[in-house]
N, C-alpha and C. Protein backbone atom coordinates (compact mmCIF):
# COMPACT_ATOMS: atom_id res chain seq x y z
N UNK A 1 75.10 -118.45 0.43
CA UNK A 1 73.71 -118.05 0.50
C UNK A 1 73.49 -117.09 1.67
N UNK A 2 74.01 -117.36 3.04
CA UNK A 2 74.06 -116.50 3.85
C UNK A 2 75.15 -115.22 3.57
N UNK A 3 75.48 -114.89 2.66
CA UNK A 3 76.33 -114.04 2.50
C UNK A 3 75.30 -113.21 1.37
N UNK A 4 74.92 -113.92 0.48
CA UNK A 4 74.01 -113.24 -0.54
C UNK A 4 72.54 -112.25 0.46
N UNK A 5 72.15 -113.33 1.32
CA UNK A 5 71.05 -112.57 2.48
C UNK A 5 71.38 -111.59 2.92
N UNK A 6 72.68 -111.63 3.42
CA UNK A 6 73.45 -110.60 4.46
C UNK A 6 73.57 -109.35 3.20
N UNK A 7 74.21 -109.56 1.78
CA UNK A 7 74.69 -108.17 1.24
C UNK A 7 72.83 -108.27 1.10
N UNK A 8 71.79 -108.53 0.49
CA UNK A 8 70.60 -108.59 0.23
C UNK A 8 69.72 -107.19 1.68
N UNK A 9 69.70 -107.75 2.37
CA UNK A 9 69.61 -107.16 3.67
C UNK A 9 70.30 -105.37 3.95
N UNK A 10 71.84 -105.73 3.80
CA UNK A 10 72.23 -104.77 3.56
C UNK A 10 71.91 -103.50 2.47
N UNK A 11 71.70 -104.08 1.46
CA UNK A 11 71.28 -103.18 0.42
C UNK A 11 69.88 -102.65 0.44
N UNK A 12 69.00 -103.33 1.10
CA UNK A 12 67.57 -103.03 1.37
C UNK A 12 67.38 -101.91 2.61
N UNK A 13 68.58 -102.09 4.19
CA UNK A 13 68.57 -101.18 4.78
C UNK A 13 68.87 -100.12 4.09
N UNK A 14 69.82 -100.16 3.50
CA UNK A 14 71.14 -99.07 2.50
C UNK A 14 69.60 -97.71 1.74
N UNK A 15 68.84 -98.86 0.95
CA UNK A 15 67.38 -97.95 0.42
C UNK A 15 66.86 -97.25 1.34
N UNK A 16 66.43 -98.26 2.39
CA UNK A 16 65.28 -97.61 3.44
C UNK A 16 66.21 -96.01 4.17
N UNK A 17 67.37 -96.29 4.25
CA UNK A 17 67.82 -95.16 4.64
C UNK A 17 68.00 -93.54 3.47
N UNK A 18 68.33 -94.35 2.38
CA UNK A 18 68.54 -93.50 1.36
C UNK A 18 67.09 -92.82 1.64
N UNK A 19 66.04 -94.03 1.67
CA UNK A 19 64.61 -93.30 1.06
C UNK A 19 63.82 -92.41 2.43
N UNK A 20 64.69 -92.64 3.59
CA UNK A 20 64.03 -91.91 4.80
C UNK A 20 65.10 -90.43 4.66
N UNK A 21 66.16 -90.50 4.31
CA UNK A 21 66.82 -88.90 3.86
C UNK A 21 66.33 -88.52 2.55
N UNK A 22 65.60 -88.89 2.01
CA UNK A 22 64.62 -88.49 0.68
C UNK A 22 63.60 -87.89 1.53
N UNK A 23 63.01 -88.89 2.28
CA UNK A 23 62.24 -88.03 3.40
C UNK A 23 62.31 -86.92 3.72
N UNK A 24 63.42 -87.09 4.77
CA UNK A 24 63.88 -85.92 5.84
C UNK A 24 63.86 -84.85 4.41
N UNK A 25 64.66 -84.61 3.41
CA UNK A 25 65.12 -83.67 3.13
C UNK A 25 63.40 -82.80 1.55
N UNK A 26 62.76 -83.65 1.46
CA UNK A 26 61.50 -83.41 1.08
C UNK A 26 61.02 -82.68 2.35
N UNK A 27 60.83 -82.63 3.33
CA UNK A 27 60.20 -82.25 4.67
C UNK A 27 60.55 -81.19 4.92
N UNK A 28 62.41 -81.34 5.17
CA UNK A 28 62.32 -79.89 4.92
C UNK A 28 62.25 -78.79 3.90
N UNK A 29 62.21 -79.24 2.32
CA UNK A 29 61.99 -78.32 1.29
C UNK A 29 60.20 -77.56 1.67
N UNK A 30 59.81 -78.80 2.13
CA UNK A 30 57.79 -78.70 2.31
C UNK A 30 57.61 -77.10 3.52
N UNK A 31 59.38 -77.54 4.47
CA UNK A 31 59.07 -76.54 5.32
C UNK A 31 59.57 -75.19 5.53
N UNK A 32 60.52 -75.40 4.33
CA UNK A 32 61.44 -74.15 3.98
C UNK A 32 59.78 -73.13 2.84
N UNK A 33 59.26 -73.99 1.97
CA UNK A 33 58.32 -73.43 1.08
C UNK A 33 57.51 -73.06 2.08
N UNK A 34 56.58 -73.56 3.25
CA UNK A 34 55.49 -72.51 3.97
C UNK A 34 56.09 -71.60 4.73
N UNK A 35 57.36 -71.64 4.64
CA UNK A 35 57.92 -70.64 5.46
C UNK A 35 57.67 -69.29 5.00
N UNK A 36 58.47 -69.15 3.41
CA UNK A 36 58.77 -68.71 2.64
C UNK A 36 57.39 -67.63 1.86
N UNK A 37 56.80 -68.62 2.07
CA UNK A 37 54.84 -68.17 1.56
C UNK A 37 54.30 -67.64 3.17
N UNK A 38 54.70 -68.07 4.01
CA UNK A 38 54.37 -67.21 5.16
C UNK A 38 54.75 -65.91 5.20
N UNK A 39 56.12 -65.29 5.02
CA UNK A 39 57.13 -64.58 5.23
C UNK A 39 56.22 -63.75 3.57
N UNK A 40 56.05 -64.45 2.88
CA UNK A 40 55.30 -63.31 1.70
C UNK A 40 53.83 -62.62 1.99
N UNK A 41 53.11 -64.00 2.76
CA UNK A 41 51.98 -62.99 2.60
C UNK A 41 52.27 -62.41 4.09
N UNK A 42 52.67 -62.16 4.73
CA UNK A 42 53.00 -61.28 5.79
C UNK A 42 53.68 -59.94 5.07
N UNK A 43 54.82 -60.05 4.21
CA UNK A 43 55.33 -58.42 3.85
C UNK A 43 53.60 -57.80 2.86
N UNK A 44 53.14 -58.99 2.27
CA UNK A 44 51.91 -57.75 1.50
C UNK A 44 50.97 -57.69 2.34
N UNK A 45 50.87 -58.19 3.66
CA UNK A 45 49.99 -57.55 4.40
C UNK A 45 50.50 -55.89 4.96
N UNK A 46 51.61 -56.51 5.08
CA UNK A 46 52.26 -55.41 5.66
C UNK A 46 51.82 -53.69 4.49
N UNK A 47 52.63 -54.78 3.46
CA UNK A 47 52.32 -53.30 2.32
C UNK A 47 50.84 -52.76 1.72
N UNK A 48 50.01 -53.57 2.04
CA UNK A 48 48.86 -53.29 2.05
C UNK A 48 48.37 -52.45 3.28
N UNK A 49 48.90 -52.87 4.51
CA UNK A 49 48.17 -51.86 5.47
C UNK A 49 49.13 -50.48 5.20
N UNK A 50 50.32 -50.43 4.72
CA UNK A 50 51.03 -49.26 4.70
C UNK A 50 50.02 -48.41 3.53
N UNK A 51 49.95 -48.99 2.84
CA UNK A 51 49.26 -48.61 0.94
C UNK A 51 48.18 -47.52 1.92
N UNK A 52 47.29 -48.40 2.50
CA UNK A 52 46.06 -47.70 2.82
C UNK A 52 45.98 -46.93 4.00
N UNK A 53 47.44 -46.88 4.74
CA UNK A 53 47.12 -45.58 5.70
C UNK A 53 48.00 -44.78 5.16
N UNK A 54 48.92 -44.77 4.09
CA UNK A 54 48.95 -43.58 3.19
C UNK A 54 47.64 -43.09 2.46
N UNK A 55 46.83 -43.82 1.92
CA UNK A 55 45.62 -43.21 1.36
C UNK A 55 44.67 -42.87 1.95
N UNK A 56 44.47 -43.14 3.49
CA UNK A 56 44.05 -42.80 4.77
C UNK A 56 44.62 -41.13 5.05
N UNK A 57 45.83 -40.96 5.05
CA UNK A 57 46.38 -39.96 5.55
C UNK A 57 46.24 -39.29 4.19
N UNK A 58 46.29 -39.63 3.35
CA UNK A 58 46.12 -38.78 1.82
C UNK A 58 44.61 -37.60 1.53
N UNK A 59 43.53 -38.59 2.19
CA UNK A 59 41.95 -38.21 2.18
C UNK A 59 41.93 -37.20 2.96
N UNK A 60 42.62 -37.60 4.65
CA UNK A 60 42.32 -36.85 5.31
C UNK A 60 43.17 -35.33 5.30
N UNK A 61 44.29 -35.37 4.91
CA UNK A 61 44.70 -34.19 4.05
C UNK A 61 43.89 -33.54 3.24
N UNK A 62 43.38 -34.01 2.67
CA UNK A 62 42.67 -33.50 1.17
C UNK A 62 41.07 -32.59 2.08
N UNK A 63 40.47 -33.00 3.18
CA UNK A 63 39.36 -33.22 4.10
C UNK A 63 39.66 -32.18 4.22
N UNK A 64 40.46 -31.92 4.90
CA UNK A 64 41.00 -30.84 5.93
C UNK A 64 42.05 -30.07 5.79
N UNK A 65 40.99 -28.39 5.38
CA UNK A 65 42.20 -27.45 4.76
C UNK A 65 43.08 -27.20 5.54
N UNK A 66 43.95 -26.63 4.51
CA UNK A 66 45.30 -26.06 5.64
C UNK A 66 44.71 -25.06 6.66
N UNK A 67 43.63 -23.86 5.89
CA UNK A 67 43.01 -22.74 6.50
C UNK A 67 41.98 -22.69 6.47
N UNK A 68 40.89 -22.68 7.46
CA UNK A 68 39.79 -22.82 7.84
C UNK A 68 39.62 -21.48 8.12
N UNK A 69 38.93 -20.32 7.07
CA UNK A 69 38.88 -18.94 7.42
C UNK A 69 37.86 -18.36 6.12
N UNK A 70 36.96 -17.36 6.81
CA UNK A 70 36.64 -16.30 5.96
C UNK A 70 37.75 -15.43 5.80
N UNK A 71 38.18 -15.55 4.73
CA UNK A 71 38.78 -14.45 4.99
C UNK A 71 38.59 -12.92 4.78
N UNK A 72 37.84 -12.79 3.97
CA UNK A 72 36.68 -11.70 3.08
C UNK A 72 37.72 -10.73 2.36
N UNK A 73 38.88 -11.45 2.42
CA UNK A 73 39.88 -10.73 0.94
C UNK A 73 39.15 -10.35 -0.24
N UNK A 74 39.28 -9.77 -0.73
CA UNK A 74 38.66 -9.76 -2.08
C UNK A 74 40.21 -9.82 -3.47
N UNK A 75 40.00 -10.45 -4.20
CA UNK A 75 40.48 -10.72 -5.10
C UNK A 75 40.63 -10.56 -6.74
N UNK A 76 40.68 -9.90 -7.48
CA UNK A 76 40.53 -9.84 -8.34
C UNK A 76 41.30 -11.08 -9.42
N UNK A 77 40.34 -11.32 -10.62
CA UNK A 77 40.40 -12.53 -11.59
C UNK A 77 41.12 -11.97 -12.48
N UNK A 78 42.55 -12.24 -13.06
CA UNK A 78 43.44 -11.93 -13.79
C UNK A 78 43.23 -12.75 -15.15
N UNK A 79 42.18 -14.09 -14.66
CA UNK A 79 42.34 -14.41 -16.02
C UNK A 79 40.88 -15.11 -15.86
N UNK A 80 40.23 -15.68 -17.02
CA UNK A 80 38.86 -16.42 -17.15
C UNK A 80 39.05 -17.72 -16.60
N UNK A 81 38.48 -18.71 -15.67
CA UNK A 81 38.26 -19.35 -15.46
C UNK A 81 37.54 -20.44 -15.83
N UNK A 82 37.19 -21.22 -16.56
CA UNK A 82 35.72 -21.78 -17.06
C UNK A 82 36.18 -23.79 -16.10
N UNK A 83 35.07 -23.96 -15.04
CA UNK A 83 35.04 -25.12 -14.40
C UNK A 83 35.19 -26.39 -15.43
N UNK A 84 35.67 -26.79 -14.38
CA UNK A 84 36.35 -28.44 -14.78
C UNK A 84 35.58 -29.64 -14.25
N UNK A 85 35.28 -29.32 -13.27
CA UNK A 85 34.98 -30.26 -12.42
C UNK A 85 33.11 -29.68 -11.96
N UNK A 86 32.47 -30.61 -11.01
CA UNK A 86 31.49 -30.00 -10.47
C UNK A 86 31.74 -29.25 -9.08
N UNK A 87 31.74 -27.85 -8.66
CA UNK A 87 32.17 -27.96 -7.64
C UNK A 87 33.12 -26.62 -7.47
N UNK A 88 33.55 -26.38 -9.11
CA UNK A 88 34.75 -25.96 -9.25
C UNK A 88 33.73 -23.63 -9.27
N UNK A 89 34.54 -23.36 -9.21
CA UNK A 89 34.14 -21.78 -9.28
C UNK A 89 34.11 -21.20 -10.70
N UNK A 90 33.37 -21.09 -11.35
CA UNK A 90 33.59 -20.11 -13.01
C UNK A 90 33.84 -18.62 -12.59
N UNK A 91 34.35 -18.06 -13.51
CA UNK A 91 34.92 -16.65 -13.46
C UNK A 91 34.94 -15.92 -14.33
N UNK A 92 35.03 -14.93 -14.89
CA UNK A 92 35.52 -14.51 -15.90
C UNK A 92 36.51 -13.40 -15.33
N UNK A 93 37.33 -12.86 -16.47
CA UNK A 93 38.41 -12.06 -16.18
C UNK A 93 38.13 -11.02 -15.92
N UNK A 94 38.81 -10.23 -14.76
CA UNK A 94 38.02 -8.38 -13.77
C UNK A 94 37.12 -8.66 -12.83
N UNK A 95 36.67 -10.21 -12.79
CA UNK A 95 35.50 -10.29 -11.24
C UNK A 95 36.47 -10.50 -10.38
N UNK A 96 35.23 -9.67 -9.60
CA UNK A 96 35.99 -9.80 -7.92
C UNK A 96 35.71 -11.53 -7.24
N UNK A 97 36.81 -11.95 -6.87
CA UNK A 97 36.25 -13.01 -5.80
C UNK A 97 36.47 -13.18 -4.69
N UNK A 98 35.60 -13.44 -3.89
CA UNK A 98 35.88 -13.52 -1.80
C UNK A 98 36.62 -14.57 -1.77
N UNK A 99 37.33 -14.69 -1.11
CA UNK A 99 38.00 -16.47 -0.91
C UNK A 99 37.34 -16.70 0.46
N UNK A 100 37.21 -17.61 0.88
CA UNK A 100 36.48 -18.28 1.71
C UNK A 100 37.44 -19.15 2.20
N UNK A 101 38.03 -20.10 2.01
CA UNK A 101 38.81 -20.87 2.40
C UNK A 101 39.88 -21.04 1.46
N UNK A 102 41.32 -21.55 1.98
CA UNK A 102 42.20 -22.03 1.38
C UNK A 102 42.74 -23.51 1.21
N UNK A 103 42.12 -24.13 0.45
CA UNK A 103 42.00 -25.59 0.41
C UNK A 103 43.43 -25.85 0.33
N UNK A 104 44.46 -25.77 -0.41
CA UNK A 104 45.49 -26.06 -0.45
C UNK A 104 46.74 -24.71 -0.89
N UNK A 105 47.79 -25.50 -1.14
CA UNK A 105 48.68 -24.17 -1.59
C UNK A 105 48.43 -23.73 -3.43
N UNK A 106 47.60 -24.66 -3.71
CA UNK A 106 47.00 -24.15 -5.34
C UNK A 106 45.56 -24.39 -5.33
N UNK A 107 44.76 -24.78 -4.64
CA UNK A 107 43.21 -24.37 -4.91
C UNK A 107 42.58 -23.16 -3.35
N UNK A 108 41.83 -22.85 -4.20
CA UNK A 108 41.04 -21.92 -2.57
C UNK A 108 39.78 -22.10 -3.06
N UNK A 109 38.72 -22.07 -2.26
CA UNK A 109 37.48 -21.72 -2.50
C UNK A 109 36.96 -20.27 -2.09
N UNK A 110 36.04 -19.87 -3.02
CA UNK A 110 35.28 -18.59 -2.98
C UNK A 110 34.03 -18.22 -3.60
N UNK A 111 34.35 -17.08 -3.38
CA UNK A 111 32.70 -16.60 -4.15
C UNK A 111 32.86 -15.70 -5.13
N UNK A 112 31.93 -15.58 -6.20
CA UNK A 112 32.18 -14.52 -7.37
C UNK A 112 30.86 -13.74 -7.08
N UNK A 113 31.57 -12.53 -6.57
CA UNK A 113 31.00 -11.59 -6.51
C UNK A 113 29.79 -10.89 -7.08
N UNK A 114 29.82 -11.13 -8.82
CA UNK A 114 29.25 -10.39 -9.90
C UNK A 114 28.06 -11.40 -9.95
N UNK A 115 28.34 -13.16 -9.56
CA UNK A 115 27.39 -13.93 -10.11
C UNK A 115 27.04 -14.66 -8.50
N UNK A 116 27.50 -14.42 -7.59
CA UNK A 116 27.13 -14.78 -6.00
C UNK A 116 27.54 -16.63 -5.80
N UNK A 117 28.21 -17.11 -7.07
CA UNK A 117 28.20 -18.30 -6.79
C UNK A 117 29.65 -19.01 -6.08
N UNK A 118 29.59 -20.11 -5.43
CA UNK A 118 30.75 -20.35 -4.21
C UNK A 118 31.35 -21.39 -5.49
N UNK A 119 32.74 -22.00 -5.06
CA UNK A 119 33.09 -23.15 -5.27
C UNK A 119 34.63 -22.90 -5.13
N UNK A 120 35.51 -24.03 -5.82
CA UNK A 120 36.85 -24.31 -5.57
C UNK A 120 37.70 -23.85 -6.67
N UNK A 121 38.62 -22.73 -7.20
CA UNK A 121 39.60 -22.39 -7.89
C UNK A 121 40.55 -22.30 -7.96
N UNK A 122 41.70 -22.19 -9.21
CA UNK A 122 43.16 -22.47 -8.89
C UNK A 122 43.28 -21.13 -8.26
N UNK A 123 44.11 -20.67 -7.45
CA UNK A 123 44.61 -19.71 -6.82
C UNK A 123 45.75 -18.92 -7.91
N UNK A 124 46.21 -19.16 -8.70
CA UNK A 124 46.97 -18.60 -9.66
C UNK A 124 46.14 -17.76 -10.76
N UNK A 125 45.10 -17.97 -10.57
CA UNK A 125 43.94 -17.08 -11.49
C UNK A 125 43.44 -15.81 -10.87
N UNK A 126 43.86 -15.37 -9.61
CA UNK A 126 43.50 -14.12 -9.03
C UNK A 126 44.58 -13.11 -9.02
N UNK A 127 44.78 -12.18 -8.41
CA UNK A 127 45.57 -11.33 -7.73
C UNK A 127 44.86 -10.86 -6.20
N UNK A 128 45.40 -10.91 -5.54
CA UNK A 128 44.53 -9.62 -4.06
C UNK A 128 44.53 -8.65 -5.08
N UNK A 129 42.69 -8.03 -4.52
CA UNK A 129 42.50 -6.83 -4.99
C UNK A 129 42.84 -5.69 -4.42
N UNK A 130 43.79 -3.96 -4.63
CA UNK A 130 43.58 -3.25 -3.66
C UNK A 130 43.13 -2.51 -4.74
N UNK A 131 41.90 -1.50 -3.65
CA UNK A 131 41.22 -0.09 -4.45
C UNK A 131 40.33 -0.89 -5.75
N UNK A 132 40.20 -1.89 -6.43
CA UNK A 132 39.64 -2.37 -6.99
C UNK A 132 40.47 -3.12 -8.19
N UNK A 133 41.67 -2.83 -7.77
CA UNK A 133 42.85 -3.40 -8.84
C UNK A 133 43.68 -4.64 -8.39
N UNK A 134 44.17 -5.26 -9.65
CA UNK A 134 45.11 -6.51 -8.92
C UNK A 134 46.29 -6.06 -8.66
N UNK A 135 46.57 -6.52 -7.33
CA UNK A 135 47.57 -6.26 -7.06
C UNK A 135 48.51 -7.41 -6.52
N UNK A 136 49.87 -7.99 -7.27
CA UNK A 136 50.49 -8.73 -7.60
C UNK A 136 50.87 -8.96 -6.28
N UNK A 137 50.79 -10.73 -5.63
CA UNK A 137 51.06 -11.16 -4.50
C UNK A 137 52.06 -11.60 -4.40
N UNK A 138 52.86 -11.85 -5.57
CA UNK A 138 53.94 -12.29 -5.62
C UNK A 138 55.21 -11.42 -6.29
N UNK A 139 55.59 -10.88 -4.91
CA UNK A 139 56.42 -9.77 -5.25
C UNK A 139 57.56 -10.18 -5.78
N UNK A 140 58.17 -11.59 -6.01
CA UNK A 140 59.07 -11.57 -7.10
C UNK A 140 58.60 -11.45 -8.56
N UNK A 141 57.22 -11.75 -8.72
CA UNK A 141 56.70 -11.53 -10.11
C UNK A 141 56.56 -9.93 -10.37
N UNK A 142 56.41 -9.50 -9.38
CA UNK A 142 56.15 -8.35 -9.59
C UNK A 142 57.43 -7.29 -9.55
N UNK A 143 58.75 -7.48 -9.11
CA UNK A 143 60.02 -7.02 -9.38
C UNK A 143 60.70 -7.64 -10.83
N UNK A 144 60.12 -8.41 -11.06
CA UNK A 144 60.57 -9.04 -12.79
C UNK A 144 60.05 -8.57 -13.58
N UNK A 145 58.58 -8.28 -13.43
CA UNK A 145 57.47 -7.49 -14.37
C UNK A 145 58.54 -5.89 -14.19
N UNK A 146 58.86 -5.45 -13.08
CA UNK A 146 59.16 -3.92 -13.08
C UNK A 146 60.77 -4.00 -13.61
N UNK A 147 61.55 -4.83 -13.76
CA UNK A 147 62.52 -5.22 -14.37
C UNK A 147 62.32 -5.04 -15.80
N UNK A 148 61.20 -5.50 -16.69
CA UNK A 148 61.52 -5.93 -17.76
C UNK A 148 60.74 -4.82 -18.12
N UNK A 149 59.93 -3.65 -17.52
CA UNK A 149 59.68 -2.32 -18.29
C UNK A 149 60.77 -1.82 -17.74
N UNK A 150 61.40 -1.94 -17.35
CA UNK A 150 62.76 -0.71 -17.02
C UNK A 150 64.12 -0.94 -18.49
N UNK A 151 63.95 -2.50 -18.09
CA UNK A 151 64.70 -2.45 -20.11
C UNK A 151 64.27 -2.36 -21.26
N UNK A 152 62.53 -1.97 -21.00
CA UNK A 152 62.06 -2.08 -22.48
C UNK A 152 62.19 -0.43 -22.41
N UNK A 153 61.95 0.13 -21.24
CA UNK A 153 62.47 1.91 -21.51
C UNK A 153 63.82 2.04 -21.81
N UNK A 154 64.80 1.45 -21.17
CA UNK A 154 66.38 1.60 -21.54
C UNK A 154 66.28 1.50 -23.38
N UNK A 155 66.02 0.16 -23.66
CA UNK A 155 65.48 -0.07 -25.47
C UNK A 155 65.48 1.00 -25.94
N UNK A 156 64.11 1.66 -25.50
CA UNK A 156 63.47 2.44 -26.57
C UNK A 156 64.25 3.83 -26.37
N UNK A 157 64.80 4.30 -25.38
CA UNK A 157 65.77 5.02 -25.10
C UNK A 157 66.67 5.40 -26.06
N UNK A 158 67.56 3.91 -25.83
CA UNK A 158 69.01 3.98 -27.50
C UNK A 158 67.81 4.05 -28.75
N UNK A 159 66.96 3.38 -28.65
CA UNK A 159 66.20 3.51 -30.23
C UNK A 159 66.06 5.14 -30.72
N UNK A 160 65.48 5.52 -29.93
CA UNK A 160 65.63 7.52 -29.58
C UNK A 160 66.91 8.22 -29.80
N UNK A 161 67.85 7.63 -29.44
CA UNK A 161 69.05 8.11 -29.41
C UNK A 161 69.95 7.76 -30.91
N UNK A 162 69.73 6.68 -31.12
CA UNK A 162 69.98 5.84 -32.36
C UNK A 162 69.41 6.85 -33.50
N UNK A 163 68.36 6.73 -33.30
CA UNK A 163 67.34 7.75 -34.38
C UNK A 163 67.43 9.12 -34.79
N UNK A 164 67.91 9.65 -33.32
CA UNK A 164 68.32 10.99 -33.38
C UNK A 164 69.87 11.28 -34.28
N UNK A 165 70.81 10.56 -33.58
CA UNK A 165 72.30 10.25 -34.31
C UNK A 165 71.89 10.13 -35.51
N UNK A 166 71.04 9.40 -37.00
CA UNK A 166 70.98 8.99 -38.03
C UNK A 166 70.17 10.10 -38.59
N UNK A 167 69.33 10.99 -37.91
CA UNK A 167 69.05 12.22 -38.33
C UNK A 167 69.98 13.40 -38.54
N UNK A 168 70.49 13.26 -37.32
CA UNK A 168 71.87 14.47 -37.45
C UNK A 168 72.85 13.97 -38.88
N UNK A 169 73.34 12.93 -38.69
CA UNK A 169 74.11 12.44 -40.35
C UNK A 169 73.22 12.72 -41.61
N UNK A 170 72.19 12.82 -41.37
CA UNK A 170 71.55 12.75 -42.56
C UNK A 170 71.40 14.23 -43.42
């Protein structure tokens, strides 16, 4: 009987220990998980304050042109314009326009000359005007343009020559 007490005893410490490392090791799963949820909402704080001083630094880009200038260029409209937005500049094709500012490397704002009204346009819709003509700002467009009448004269050249040869046979 004292032997039955004794394993009895034994087996009851044997639990209490099993059930206090059930403990311990619940305790630390409880403390590995707030860790874990700490360590998360800390990176989306993080990526949240990053998010919004990129969109911070995004606005204030957008705020603040590259060029803050009259410039009183005048420009001529290579092609019609018709606004998109409120805000935006209408045009039609042969008006002159002032640029006023250069909002970015593809919008500028200006004025149309013919109709006095201001606003914001793509910059690919003008040329600088000289003498009252457009004159191509982009002198690689404008060595490709003089490229491709120099082979449409070479063309018509042999076509001349071609024509002439098939006359003489004839």
């Amino acid at each position: 009987e004292e032997r039955e007490q004794a394993l009895a005893r034994e087996k009851q410490e044997q639990e209490e220990r099993e059930q206090a490392l059930a403990r311990e090791q619940q305790e630390r799963e409880r403390e590995q998980q707030e860790q874990e949820e700490r360590e998360r909402v800390e990176q989306e704080e993080r990526e949240r304050a990053e998010q919004e001083e990129r969109k911070r630094a995004e606005q204030e880009e957008i705020a603040t042109p590259i060029v803050q200038q009259d410039s009183g260029k005048l420009f001529l409209a290579v092609y019609s314009y018709d606004s998109e937005e409120a805000g935006d500049l209408e045009f039609i094709e042969g008006d002159e326009i002032k640029v006023l500012e250069e909002i970015d490397e593809n919008w500028w704002r200006g004025e149309c000359v013919r109709t006095g009204q201001t606003g914001i346009f793509p910059c690919n819709y003008v040329e600088e005007s000289v003498n009252g003509t457009a004159a191509s700002v982009d002198t690689g467009k404008a060595a490709e343009e003089e490229a491709e009448r120099a082979r449409a004269a070479e063309e018509e050249a042999e076509r001349a020559r071609a024509a002439e040869e098939e006359a003489e046979r004839a």
